[in-house]
Protein backbone atom coordinates (compact mmCIF):
# COMPACT_ATOMS: atom_id res chain seq x y z
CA UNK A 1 3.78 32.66 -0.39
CA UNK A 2 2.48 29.70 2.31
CA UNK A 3 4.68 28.13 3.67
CA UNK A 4 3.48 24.46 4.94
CA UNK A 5 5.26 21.87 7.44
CA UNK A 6 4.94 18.78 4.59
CA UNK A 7 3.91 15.61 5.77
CA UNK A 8 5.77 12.56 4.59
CA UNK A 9 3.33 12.44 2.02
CA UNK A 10 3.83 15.11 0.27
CA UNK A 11 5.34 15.11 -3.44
CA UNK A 12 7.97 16.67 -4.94
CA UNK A 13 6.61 19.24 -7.59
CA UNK A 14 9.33 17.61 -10.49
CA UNK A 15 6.90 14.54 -10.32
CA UNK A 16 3.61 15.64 -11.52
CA UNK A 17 2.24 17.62 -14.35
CA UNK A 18 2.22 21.48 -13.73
CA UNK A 19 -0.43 23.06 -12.24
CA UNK A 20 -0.74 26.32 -13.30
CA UNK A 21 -4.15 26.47 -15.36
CA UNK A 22 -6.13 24.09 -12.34
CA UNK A 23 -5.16 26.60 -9.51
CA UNK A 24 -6.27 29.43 -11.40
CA UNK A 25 -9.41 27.91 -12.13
CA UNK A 26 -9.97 26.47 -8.56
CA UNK A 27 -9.52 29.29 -6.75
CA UNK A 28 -12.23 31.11 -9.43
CA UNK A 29 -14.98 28.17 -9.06
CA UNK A 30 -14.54 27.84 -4.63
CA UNK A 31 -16.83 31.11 -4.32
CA UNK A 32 -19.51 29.71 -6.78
CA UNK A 33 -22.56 28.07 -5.43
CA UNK A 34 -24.29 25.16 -6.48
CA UNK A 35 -26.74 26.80 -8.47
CA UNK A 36 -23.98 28.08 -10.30
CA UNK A 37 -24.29 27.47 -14.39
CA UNK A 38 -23.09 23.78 -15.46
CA UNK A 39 -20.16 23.40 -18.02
CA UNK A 40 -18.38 20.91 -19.73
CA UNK A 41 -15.33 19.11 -18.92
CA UNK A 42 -13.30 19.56 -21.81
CA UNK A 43 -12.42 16.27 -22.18
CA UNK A 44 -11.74 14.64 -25.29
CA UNK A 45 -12.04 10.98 -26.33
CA UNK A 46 -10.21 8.76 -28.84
CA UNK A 47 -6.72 7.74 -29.11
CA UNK A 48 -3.88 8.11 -25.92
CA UNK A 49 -2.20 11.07 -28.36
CA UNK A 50 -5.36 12.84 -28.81
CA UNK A 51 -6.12 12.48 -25.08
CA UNK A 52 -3.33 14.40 -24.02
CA UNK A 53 -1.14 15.81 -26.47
CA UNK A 54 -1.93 19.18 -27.84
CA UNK A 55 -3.92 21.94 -26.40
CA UNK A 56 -7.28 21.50 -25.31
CA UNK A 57 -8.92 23.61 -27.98
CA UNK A 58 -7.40 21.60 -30.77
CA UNK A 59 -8.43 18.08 -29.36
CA UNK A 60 -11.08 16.58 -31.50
CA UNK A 61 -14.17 15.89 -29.55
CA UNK A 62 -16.19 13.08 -30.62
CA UNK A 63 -19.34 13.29 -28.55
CA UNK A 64 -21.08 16.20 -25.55
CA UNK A 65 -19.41 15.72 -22.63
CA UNK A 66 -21.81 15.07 -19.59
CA UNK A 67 -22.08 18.44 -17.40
CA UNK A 68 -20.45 18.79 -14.07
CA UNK A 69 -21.27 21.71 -11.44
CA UNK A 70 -19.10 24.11 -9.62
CA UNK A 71 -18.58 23.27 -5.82
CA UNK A 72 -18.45 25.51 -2.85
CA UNK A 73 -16.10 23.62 -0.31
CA UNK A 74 -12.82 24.32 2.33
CA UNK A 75 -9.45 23.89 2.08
CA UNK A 76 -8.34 22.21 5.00
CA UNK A 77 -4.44 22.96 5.98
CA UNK A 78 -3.31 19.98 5.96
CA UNK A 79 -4.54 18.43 2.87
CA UNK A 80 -3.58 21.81 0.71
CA UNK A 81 0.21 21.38 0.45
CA UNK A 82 1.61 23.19 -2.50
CA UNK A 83 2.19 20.50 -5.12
CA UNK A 84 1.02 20.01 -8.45
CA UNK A 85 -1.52 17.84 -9.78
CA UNK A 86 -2.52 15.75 -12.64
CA UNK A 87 -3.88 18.20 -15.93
CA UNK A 88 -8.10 17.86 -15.73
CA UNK A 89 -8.12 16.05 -18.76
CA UNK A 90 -5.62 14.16 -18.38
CA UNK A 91 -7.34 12.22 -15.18
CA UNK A 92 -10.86 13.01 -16.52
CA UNK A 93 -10.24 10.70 -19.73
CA UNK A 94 -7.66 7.73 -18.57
CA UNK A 95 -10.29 5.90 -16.00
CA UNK A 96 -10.85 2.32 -15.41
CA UNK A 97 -14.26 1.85 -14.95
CA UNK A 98 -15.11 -1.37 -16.29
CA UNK A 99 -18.80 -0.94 -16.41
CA UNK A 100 -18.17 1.10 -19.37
CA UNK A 101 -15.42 -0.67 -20.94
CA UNK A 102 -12.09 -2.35 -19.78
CA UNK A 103 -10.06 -0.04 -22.28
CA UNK A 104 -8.93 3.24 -20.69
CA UNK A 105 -10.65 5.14 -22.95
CA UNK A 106 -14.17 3.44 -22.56
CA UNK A 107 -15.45 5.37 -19.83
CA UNK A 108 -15.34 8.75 -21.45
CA UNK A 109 -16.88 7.74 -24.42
CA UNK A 110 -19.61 5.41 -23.02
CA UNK A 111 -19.98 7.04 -20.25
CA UNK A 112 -21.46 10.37 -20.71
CA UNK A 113 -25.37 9.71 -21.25
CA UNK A 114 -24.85 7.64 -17.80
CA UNK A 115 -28.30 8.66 -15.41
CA UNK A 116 -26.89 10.22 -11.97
CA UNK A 117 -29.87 12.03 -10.85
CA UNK A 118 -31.93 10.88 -9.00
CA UNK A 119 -29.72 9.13 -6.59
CA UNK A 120 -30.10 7.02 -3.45
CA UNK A 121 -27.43 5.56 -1.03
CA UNK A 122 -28.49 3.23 1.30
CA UNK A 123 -26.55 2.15 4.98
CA UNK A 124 -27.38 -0.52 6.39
CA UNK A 125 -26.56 -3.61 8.29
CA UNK A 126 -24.99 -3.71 11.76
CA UNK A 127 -25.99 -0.28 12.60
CA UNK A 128 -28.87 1.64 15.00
CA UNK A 129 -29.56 4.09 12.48
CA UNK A 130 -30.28 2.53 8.92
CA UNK A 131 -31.27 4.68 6.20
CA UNK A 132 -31.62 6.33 2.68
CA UNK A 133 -29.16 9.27 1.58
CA UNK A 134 -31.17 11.16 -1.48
CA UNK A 135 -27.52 12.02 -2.67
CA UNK A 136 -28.07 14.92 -4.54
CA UNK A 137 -30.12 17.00 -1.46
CA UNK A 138 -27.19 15.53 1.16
CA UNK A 139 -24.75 16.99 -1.14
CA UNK A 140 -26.25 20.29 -0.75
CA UNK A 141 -26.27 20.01 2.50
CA UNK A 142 -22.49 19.34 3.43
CA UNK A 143 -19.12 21.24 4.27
CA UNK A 144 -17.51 19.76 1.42
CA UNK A 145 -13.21 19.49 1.75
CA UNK A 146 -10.67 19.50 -1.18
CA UNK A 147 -8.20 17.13 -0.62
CA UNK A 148 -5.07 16.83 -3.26
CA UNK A 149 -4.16 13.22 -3.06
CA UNK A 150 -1.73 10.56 -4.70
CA UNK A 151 -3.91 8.36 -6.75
CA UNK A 152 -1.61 4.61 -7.34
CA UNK A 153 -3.76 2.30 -10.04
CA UNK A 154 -2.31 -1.06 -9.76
CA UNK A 155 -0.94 -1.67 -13.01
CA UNK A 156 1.78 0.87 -12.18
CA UNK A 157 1.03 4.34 -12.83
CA UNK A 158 -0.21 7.21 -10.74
CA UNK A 159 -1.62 10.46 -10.56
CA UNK A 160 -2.56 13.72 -8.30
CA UNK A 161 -6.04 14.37 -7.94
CA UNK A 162 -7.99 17.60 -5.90
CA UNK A 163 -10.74 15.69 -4.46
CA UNK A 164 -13.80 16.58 -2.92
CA UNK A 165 -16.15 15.38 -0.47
CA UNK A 166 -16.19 14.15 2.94
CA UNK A 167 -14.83 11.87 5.66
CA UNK A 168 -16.24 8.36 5.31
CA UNK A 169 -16.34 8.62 9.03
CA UNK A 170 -18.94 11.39 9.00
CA UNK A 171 -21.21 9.18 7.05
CA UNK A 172 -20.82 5.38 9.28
CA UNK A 173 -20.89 7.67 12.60
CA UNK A 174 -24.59 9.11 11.51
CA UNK A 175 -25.01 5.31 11.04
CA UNK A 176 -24.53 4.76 14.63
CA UNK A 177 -22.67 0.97 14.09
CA UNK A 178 -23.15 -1.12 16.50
CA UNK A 179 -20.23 -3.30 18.23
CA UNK A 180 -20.55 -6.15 16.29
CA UNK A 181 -19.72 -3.75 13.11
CA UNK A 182 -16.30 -4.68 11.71
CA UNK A 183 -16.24 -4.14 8.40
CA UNK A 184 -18.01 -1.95 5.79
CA UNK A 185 -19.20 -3.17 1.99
CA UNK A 186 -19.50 -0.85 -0.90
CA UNK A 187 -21.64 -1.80 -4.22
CA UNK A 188 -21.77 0.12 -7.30
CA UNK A 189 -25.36 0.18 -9.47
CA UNK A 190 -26.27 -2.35 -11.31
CA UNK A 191 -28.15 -1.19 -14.13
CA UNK A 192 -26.92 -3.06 -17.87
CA UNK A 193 -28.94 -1.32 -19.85
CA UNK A 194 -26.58 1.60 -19.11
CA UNK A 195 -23.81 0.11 -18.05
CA UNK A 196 -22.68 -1.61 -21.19
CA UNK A 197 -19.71 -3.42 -19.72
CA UNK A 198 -22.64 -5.14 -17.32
CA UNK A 199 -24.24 -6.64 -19.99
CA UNK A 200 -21.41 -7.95 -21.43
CA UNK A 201 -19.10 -9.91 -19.97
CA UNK A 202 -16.47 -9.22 -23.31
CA UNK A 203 -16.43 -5.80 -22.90
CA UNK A 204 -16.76 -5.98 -18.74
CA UNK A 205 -13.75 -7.10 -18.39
CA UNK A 206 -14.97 -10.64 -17.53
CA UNK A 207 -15.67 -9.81 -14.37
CA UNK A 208 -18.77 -10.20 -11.80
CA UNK A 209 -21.32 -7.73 -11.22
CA UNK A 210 -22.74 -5.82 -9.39
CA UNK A 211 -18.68 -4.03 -8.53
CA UNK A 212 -18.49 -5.04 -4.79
CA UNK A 213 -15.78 -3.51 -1.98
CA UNK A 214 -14.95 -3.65 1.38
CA UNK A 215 -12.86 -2.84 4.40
CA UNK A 216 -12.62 -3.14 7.75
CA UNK A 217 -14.05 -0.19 9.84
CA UNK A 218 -10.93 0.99 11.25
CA UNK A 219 -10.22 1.52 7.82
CA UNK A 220 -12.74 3.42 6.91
CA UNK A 221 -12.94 5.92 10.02
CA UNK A 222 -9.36 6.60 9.20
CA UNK A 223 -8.98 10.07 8.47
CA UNK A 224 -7.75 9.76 5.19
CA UNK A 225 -10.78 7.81 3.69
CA UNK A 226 -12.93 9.98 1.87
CA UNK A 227 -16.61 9.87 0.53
CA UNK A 228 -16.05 11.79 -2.69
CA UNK A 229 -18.52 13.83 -5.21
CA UNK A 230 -15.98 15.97 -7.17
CA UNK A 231 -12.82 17.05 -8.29
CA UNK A 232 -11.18 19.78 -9.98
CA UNK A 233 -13.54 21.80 -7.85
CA UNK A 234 -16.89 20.31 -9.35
CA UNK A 235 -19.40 17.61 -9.27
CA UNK A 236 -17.72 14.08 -10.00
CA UNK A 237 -17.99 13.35 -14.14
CA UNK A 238 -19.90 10.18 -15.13
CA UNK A 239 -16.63 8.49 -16.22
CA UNK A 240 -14.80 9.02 -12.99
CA UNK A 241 -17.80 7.80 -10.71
CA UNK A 242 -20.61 10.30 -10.90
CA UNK A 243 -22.62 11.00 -8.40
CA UNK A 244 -20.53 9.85 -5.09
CA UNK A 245 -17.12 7.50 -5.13
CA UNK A 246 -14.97 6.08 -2.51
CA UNK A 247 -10.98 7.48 -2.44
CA UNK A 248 -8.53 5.71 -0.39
CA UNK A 249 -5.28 7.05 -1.13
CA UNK A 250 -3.05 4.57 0.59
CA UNK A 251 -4.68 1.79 -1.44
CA UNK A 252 -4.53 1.03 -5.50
CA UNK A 253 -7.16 2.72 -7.26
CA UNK A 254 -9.70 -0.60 -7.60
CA UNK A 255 -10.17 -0.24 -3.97
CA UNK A 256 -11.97 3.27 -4.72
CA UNK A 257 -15.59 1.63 -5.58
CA UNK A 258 -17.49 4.23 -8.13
CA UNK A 259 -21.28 5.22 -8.40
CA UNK A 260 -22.00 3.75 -4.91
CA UNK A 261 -25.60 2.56 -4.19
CA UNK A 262 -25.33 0.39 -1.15
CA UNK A 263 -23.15 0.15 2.11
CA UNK A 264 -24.13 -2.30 4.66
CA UNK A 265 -21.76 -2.73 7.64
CA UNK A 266 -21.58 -6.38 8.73
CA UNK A 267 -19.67 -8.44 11.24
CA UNK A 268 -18.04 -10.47 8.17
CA UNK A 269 -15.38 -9.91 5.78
CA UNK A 270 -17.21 -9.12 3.31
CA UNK A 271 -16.61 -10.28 -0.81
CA UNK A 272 -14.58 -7.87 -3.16
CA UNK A 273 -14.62 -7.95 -6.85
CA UNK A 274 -11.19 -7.83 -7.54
CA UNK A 275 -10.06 -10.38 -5.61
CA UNK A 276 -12.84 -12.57 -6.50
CA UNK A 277 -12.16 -12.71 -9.96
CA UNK A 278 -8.02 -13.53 -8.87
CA UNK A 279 -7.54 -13.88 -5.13
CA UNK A 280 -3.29 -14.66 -6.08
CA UNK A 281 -3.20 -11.14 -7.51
CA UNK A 282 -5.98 -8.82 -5.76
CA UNK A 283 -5.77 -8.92 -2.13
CA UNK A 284 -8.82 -7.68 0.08
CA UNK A 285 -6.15 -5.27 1.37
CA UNK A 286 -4.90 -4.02 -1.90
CA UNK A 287 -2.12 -1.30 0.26
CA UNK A 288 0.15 -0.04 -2.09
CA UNK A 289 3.46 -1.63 -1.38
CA UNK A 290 6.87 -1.86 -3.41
CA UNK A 291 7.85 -4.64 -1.91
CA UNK A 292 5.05 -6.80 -2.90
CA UNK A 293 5.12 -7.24 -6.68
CA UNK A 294 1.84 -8.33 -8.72
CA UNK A 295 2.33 -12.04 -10.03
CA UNK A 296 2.83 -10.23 -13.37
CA UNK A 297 4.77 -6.79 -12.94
CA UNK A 298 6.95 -5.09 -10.55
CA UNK A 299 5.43 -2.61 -8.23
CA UNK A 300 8.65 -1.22 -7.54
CA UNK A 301 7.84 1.79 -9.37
CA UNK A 302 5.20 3.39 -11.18
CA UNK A 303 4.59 5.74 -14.33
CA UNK A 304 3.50 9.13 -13.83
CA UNK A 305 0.54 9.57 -15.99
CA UNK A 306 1.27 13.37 -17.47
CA UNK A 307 1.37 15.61 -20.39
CA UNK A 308 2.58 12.93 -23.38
CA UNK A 309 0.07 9.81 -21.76
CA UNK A 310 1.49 6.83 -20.61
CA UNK A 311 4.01 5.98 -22.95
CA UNK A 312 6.03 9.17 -22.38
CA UNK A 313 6.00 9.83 -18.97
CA UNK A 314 9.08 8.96 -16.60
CA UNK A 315 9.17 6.37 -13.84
CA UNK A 316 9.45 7.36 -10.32
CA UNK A 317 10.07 4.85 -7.09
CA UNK A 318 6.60 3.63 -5.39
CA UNK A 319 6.33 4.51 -1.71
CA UNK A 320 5.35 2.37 0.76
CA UNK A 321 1.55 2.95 1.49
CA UNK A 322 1.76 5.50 -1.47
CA UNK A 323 3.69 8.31 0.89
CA UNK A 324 1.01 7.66 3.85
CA UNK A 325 2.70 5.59 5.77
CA UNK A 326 2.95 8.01 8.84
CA UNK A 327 -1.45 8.12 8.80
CA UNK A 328 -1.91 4.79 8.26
CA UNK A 329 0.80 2.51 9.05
CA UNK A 330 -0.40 2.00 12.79
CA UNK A 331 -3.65 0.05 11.00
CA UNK A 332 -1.58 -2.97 10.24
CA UNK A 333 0.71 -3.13 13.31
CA UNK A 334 1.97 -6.92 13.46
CA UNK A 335 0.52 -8.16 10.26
CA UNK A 336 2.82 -10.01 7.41
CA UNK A 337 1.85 -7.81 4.59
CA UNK A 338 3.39 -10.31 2.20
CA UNK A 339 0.08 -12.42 3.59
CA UNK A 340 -2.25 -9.88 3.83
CA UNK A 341 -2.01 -7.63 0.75
């Protein structure tokens, strides 16, 4: 039995769905290489019921799931506290990803013929070392961490996700920014004739693309902001981001840009998607905070998405920061977060 000192952040295990099948699995994929064979997700597409009622051998599937690969990676203490986490396909087939579709179950149907490889990254901007990441190769090449984190979406419901990849940091610091770097923007591919919500702006959600993010570098050094290219101990699926993704737990889930192509640090605050299409509703900040509602819902509480989908899963009270308020309060000393959210 381990026995950890729990952070403020750490969950109750009555919140989330069980995790008895995932840890069994985990702990059987950490010793497998990346040449290891591929295999399907599992995950099933079509109505919420059929998405995550049942067992997984009796969901219909109605097309191949894209193929993810087993990742070697660490375990780091204190981001392995013994809690459960979301079901795999359970958070493998509710997504927003509005390049695919703005219904939740758009991305796992549209998503799975979606090109990751090759891949480039480029950095740029305010920084001594610009370059090009050739994603797949710098995968290979890194100590990869599973983190288990809260994910808040800002409609109101959550999850608990084992993530994996690596600091943010790692990646700006081999930028070398310069001092006139104070904030970092993210942008996601733009590619329509793949994306299908790109080339339409019905079934995109109405919003602009290419998807844009951004925060300010303190941010993104913070410990807890993460580069990501997997979960459930393998390669990121198409629908959830494929190839690399940005997590920031603390922050609702639109703040974690997907498919990445592009980040260019800049002296500038720079434009974000969200909060272009509705500045009143979608802050540049986007911190999850109770006391701040959304002009149309409470954000006093959210909905744990579990076993049953959305519709029959209990309500729990939202925590301020989303339970991280110890690691990342000190960011926004002396600002009115009722102004800056």
């Amino acid at each position: 039995m381990r026995i950890h000192n729990k952070k403020k952040s750490a969950l109750s295990e009555n919140k989330v769905t069980p995790e008895s099948v995932y840890r069994q699995r985990r702990h059987l994929v950490q010793g497998l290489g990346l040449g290891a064979a591929a295999f399907s997700n599992g995950a099933s597409a079509g109505f919420l019921d059929s998405l995550f009622g049942g067992d997984k051998e009796t969901q219909p599937t109605t097309r191949a799931m894209a193929k993810t690969v087993p990742l070697t990676f660490t375990q780091p203490k204190a981001y392995q506290l013994d809690i459960p986490v979301t079901a795999e396909r359970v958070a493998t087939s509710y997504n927003n990803f509005y390049e695919f579709g703005a219904d939740k179950s758009d991305p796992v149907r549209y998503a799975q013929q979606f090109k990751t490889r090759p891949w480039t990254m480029t950095i740029s901007g305010e920084v001594d070392n610009p370059h090009t990441i050739d994603v797949w190769a710098w995968l290979e090449k890194q100590q990869l961490e599973e983190r288990i984190y809260r994910h808040r979406c800002v409609e109101a419901w959550s999850m608990v996700i084992p993530w994996l990849g690596v600091p943010l940091a790692n990646v700006i610091k081999a930028a070398n920014p310069t001092s006139k770097a104070k904030y970092v923007a993210f942008e996601t591919l733009y590619d329509p004739e793949q994306m299908r919500g790109q080339a339409s702006r019905f079934i995109g959600g109405g919003i602009e693309y290419p998807y844009v993010e951004g925060l300010r570098i303190d941010e993104a050094m913070n410990p807890l902001a993460m580069l990501t290219v997997g979960m459930y101990g393998k390669t990121l699926p198409p629908q959830n981001g494929a190839p690399v993704r940005l997590v920031l737990p603390w922050k609702y889930g639109f703040k974690g840009i997907k498919s990445i192509v592009h980040i260019h640090l800049t002296d500038k605050q720079p434009p974000t998607t969200w909060n272009k299409s509705a500045a009143s509703e979608y802050g540049f900040y986007a911190n999850v905070n109770p006391q701040v509602d959304h002009p149309r819902w409470s954000q006093a509480s959210e909905r744990v998405i579990a076993e049953g989908g959305l519709f029959g899963s209990e309500r729990q009270p939202t925590l301020m920061f989303n339970g991280y308020q110890e690691e990342v309060a000190e960011l926004y000393r002396g600002m009115d977060l009722r102004k800056f959210y």
